[in-house]
Protein backbone atom coordinates (compact mmCIF):
# COMPACT_ATOMS: atom_id res chain seq x y z
CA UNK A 1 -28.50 -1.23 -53.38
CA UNK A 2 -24.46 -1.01 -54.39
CA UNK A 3 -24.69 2.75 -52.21
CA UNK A 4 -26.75 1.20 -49.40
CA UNK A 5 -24.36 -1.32 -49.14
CA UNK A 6 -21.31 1.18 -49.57
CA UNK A 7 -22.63 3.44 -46.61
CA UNK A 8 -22.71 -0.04 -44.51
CA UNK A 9 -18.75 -0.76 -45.10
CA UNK A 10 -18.79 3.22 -44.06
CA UNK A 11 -20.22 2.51 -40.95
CA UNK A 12 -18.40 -0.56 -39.60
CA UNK A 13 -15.13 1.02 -40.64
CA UNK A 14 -15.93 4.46 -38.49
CA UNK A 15 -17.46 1.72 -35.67
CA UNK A 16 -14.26 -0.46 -35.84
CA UNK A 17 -11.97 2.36 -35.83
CA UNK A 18 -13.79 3.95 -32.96
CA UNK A 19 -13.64 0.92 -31.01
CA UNK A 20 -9.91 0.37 -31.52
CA UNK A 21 -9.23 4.11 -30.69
CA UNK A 22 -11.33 3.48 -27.01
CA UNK A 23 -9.35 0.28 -26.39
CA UNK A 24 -5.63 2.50 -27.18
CA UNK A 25 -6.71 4.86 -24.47
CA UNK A 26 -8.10 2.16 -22.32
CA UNK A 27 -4.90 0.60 -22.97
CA UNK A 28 -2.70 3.66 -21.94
CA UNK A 29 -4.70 4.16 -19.04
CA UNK A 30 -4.30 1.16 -17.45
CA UNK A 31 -0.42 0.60 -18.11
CA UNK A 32 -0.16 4.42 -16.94
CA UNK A 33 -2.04 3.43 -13.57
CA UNK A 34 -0.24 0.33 -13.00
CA UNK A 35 3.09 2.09 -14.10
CA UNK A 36 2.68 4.67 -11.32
CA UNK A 37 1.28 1.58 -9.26
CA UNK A 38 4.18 -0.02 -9.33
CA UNK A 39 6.64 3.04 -9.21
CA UNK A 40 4.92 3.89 -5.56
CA UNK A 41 5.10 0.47 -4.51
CA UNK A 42 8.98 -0.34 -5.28
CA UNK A 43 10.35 3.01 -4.92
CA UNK A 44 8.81 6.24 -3.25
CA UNK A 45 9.43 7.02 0.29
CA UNK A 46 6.33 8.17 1.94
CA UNK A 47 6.30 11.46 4.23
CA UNK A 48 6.71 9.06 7.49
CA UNK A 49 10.07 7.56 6.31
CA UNK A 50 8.13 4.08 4.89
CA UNK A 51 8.67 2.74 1.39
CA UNK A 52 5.84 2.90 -0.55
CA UNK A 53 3.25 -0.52 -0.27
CA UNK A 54 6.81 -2.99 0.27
CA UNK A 55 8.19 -1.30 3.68
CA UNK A 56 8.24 -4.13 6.87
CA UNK A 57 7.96 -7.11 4.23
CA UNK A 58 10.75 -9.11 5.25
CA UNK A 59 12.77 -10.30 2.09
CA UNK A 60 15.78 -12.31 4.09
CA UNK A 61 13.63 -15.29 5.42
CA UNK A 62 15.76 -14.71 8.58
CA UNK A 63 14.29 -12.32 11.30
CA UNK A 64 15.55 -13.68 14.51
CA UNK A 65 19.25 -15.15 14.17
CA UNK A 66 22.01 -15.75 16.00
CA UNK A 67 24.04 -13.13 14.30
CA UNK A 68 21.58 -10.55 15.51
CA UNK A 69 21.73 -12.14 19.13
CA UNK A 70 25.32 -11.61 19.11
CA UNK A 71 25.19 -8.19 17.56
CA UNK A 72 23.16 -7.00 20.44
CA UNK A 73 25.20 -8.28 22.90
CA UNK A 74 28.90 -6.99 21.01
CA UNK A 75 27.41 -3.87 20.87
CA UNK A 76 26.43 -2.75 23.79
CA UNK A 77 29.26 -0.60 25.62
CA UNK A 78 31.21 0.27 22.78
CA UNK A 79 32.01 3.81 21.37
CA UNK A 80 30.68 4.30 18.00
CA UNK A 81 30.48 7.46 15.33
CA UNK A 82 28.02 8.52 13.53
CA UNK A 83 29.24 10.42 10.14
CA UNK A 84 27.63 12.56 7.95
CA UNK A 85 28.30 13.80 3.98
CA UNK A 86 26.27 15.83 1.74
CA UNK A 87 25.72 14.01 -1.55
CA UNK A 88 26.20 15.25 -5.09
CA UNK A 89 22.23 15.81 -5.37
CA UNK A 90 21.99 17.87 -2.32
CA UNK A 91 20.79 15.24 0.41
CA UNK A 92 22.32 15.01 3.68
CA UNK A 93 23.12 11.05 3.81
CA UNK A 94 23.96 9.43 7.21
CA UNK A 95 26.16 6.10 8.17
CA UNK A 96 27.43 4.49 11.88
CA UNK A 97 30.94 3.92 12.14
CA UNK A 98 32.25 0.64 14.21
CA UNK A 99 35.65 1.32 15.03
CA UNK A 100 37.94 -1.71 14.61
CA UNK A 101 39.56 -2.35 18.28
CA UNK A 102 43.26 -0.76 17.65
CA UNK A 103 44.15 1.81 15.18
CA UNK A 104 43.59 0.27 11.65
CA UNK A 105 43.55 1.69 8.02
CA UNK A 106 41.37 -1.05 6.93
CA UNK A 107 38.26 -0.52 5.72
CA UNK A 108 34.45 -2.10 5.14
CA UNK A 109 32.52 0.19 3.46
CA UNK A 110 28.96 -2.23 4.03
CA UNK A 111 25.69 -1.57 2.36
CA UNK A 112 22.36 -2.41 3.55
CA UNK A 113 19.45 -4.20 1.21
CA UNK A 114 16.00 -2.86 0.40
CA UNK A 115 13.03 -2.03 2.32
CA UNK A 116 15.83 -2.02 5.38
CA UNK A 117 18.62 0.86 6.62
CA UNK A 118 22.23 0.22 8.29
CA UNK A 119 20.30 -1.90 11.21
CA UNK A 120 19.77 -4.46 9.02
CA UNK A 121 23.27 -5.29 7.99
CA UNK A 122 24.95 -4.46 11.16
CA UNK A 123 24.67 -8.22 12.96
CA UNK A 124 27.24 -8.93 9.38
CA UNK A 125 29.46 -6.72 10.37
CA UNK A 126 30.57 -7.96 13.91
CA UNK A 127 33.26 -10.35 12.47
CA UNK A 128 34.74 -7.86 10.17
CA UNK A 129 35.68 -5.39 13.17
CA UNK A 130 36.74 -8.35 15.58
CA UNK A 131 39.27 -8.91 12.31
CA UNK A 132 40.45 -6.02 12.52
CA UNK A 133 38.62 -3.57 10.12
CA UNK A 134 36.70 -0.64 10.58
CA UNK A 135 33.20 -0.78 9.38
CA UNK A 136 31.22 2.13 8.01
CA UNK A 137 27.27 1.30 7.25
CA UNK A 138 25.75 4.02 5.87
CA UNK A 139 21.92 4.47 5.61
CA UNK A 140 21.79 4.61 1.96
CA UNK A 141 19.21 7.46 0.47
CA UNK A 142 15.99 7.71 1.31
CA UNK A 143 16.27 5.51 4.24
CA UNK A 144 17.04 5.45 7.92
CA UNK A 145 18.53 8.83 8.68
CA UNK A 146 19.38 9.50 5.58
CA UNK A 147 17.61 12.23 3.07
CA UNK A 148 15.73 11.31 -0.14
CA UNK A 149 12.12 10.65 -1.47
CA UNK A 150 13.24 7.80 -3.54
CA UNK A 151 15.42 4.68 -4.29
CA UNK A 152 17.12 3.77 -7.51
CA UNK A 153 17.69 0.36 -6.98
CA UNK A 154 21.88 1.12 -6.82
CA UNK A 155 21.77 3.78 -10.10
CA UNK A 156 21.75 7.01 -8.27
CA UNK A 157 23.29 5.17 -4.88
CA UNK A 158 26.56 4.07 -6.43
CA UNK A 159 27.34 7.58 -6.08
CA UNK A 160 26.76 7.82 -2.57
CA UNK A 161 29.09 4.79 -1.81
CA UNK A 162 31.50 6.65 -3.72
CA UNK A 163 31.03 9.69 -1.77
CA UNK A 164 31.35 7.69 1.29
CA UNK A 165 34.40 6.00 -0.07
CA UNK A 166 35.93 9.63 -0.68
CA UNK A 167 34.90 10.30 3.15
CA UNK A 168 36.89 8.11 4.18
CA UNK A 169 40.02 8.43 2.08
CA UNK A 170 39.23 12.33 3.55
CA UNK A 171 39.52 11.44 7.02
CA UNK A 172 42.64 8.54 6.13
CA UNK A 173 44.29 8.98 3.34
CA UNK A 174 45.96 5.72 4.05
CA UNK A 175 42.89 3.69 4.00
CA UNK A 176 42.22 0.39 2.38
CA UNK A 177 38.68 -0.07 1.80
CA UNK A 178 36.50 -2.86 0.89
CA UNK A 179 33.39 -2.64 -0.73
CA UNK A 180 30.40 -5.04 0.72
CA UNK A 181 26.76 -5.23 0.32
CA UNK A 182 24.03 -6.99 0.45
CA UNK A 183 20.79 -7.57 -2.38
CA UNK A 184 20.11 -4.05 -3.23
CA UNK A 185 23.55 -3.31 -1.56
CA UNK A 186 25.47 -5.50 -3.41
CA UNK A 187 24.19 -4.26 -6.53
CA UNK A 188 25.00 -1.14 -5.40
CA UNK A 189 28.76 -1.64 -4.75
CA UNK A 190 28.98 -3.44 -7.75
CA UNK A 191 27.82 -0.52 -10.18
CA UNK A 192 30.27 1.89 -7.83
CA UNK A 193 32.79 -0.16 -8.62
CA UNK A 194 32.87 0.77 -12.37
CA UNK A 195 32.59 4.52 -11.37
CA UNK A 196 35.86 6.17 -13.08
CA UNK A 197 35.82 8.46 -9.58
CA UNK A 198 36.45 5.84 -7.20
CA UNK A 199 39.34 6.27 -5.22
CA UNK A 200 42.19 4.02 -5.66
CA UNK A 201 41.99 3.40 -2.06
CA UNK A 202 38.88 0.53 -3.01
CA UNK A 203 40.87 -2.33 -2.94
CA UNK A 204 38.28 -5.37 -3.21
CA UNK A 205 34.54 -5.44 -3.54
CA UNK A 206 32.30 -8.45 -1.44
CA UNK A 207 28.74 -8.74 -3.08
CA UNK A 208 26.35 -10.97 -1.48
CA UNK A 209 22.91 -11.65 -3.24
CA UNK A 210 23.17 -9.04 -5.49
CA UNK A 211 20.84 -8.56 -8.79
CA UNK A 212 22.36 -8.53 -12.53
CA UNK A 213 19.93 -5.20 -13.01
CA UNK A 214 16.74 -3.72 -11.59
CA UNK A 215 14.16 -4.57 -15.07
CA UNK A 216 15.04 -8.03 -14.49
CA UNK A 217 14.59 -8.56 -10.96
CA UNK A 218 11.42 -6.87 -10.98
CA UNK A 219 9.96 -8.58 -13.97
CA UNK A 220 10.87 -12.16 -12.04
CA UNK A 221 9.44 -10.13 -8.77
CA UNK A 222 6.21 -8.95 -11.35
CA UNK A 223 5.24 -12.61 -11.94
CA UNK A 224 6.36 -14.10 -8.42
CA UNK A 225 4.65 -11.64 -6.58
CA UNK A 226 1.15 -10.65 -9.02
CA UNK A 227 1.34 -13.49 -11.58
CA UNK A 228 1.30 -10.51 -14.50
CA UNK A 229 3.72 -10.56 -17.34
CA UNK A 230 6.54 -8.17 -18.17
CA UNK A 231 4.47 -6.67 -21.21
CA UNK A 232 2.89 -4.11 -20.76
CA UNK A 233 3.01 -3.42 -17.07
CA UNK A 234 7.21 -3.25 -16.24
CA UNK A 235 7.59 -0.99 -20.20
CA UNK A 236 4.70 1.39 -18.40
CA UNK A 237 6.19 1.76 -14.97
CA UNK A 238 9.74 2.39 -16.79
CA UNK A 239 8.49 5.71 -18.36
CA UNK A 240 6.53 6.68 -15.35
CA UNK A 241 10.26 5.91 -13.17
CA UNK A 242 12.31 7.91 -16.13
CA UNK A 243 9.27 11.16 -16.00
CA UNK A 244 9.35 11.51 -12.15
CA UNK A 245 12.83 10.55 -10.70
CA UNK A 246 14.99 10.74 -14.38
CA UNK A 247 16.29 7.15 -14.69
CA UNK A 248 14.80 4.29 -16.34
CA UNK A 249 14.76 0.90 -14.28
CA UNK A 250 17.23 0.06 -17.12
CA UNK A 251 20.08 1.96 -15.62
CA UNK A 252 20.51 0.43 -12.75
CA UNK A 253 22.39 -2.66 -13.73
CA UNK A 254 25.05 -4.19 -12.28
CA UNK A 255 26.21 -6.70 -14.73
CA UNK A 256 26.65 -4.18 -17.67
CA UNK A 257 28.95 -2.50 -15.51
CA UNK A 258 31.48 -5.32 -14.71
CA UNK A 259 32.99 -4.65 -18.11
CA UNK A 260 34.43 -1.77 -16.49
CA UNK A 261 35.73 -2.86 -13.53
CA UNK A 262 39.09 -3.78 -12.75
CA UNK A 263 38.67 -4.50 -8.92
CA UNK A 264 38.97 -8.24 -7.39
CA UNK A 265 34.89 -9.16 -6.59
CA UNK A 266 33.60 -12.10 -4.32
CA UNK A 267 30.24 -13.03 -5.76
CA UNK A 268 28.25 -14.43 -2.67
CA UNK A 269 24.50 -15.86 -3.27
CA UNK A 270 22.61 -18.54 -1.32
CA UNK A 271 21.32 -21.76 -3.10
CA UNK A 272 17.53 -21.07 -2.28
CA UNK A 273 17.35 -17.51 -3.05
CA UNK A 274 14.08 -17.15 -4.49
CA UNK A 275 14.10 -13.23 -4.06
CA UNK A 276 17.21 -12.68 -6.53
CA UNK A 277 17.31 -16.27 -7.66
CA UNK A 278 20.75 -17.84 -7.39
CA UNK A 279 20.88 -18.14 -11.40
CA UNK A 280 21.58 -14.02 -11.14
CA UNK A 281 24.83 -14.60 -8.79
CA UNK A 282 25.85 -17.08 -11.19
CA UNK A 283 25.43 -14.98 -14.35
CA UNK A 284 27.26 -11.87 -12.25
CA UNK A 285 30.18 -14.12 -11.74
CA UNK A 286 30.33 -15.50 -15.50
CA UNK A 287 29.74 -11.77 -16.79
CA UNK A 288 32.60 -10.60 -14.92
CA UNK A 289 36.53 -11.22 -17.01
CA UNK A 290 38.41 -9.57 -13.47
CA UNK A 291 39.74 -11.76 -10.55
CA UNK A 292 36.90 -13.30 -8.85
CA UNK A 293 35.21 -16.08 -7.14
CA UNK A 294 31.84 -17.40 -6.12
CA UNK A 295 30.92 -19.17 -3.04
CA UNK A 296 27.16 -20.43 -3.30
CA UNK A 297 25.82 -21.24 0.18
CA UNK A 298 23.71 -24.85 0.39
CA UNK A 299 20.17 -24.52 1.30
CA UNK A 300 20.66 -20.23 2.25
CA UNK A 301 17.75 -18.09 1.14
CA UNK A 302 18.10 -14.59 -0.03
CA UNK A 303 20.40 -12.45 2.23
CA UNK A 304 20.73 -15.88 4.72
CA UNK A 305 24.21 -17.35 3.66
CA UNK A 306 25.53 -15.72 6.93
CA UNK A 307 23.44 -17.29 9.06
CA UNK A 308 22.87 -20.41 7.61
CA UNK A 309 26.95 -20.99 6.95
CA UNK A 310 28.56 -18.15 9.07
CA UNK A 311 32.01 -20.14 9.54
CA UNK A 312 32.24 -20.74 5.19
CA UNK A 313 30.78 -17.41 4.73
CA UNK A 314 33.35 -15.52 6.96
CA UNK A 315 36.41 -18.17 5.97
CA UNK A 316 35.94 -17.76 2.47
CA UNK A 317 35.34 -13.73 2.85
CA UNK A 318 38.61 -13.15 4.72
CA UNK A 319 40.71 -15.62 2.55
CA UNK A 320 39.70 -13.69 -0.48
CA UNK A 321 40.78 -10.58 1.60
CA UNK A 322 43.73 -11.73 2.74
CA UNK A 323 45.06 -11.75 -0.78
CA UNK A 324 44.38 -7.89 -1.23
CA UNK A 325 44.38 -5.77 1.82
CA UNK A 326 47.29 -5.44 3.74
């Protein structure tokens, strides 16, 4: 009876351990799939030039605005350039130069979002060339005209802006050159900024809606946009990210960087940004010890301060600049 009873134990141990070895691998398997799910939908560029499930899903709130109006009516006529660099990896990166009206060494090195190319922040740039500035908008990598299978959500492009940057101090070594960007831009320019190569020519940095790091904007974007929780979905896709491109969505984060800056930063965000929510432009600005300020738009969703306040947004932009470009 005792040995009968003995085998028994035997059996629902083996049963019980066979169960929870099925559920590990089930497990696995699923956070793999929805790891490399979520790696194709965020990051990879397909063969046509789209971005993976997320290309054409407007993330401004702001499709048709005056700013764009204006843009296509400024632009039409005048003589632009369009520049080229090699990167450090290899890929042939593109940007449009806006020439300021006279001969200037000032600078606005402006970065587009994500999903988008330089199109999308062009209608921003109109005021900084009618102030005098030249404007450079590159496509960043992986967009527009611009090589690359992937984005990095700022970790691999901060080294294109400094590339760019180094362009430019190429072609005039006199130049004074702002950083700007926008969401995914911003972010961008803000982990450039902390790059030890960055040429002394960088003289301010103007961040508008930018993210503190990649993990946590897509863990808020995990739950806004599929209701699923960090654990174990965002951990999975973080391996799959560090196996096929080499960089963990850890990496690319813009507020550990600040530590290491020493440049004079604008932190822009709109009140109703519920795409990078306004707390993140807040905690930027906080994290950040350097000469600063914050100007948080009323009522502007993500990417929209322009448009919703363009006379505070440009007023408070050129006052800031006014204290540190010639």
């Amino acid at each position: 009876m005792g040995r009968t009873g003995g085998n028994g134990h035997r059996v629902i141990k083996r049963v019980l351990i066979g169960l929870a070895i099925v559920l590990v691998v089930a497990f696995v398997g699923i956070s793999g799939f929805a790891g490399n799910y979520l790696v194709d939908y965020a990051l990879t560029v397909n063969d046509d030039g789209t971005l993976g499930s997320m290309n054409g899903e407007p993330y401004t709130g702001v499709q048709d605005t005056e700013a764009q109006r204006t843009y296509d009516a400024w632009v039409q006529g005048r003589e632009l350039d369009a520049w080229t660099i090699e990167n450090e990896d290899g890929l042939e990166l593109w940007a449009q130069l806006y020439p300021a009206d006279e001969p200037t060494h000032r600078y606005v090195l402006a970065v587009h979002g994500y999903t988008v190319d330089h199109r999308d922040i062009a209608p921003a740039i109109v005021p900084f060339v009618e102030a005098g500035y030249n404007v450079l908008t590159p496509d960043e990598r992986g967009r527009g005209n611009s090589e690359g299978d992937f984005l990095s959500m700022g970790y691999l492009e901060k080294r294109d802006v400094v590339a760019w940057a180094n362009e430019i101090c190429a072609r005039d070594p006199e130049a004074e050159i702002v950083l700007y960007g926008e969401s995914m831009g911003a972010a961008t320019v803000l982990m450039a900024s902390g790059e030890d190569d960055l040429p002394r020519n960088v003289v301010a940095v103007v961040e508008d809606c930018g993210y503190t790091s990649a993990y946590a904007m897509f863990t808020d974007q995990l739950q806004e946009r599929f209701g699923l929780p960090e654990f174990p979905f965002l951990p999975a896709a973080n391996l799959v990210c560090a196996a096929r491109y080499g960089f963990f969505f850890s990496d690319a984060d813009a507020e550990a960087v600040l530590a290491t800056c020493e440049l004079p930063i604008l932190f822009i965000h709109g009140g109703a940004d519920d795409y990078v929510p306004t707390y993140m432009g807040e905690e930027l600005y906080d994290a950040y010890d350097g000469e600063k300020e914050l100007l948080i738009v009323d009522g502007a969703g993500h990417g929209a301060s322009s448009d919703v306040d363009p006379e505070l947004y440009y007023q408070t932009i050129f006052a800031f600049l006014d204290e540190y470009v010639s």
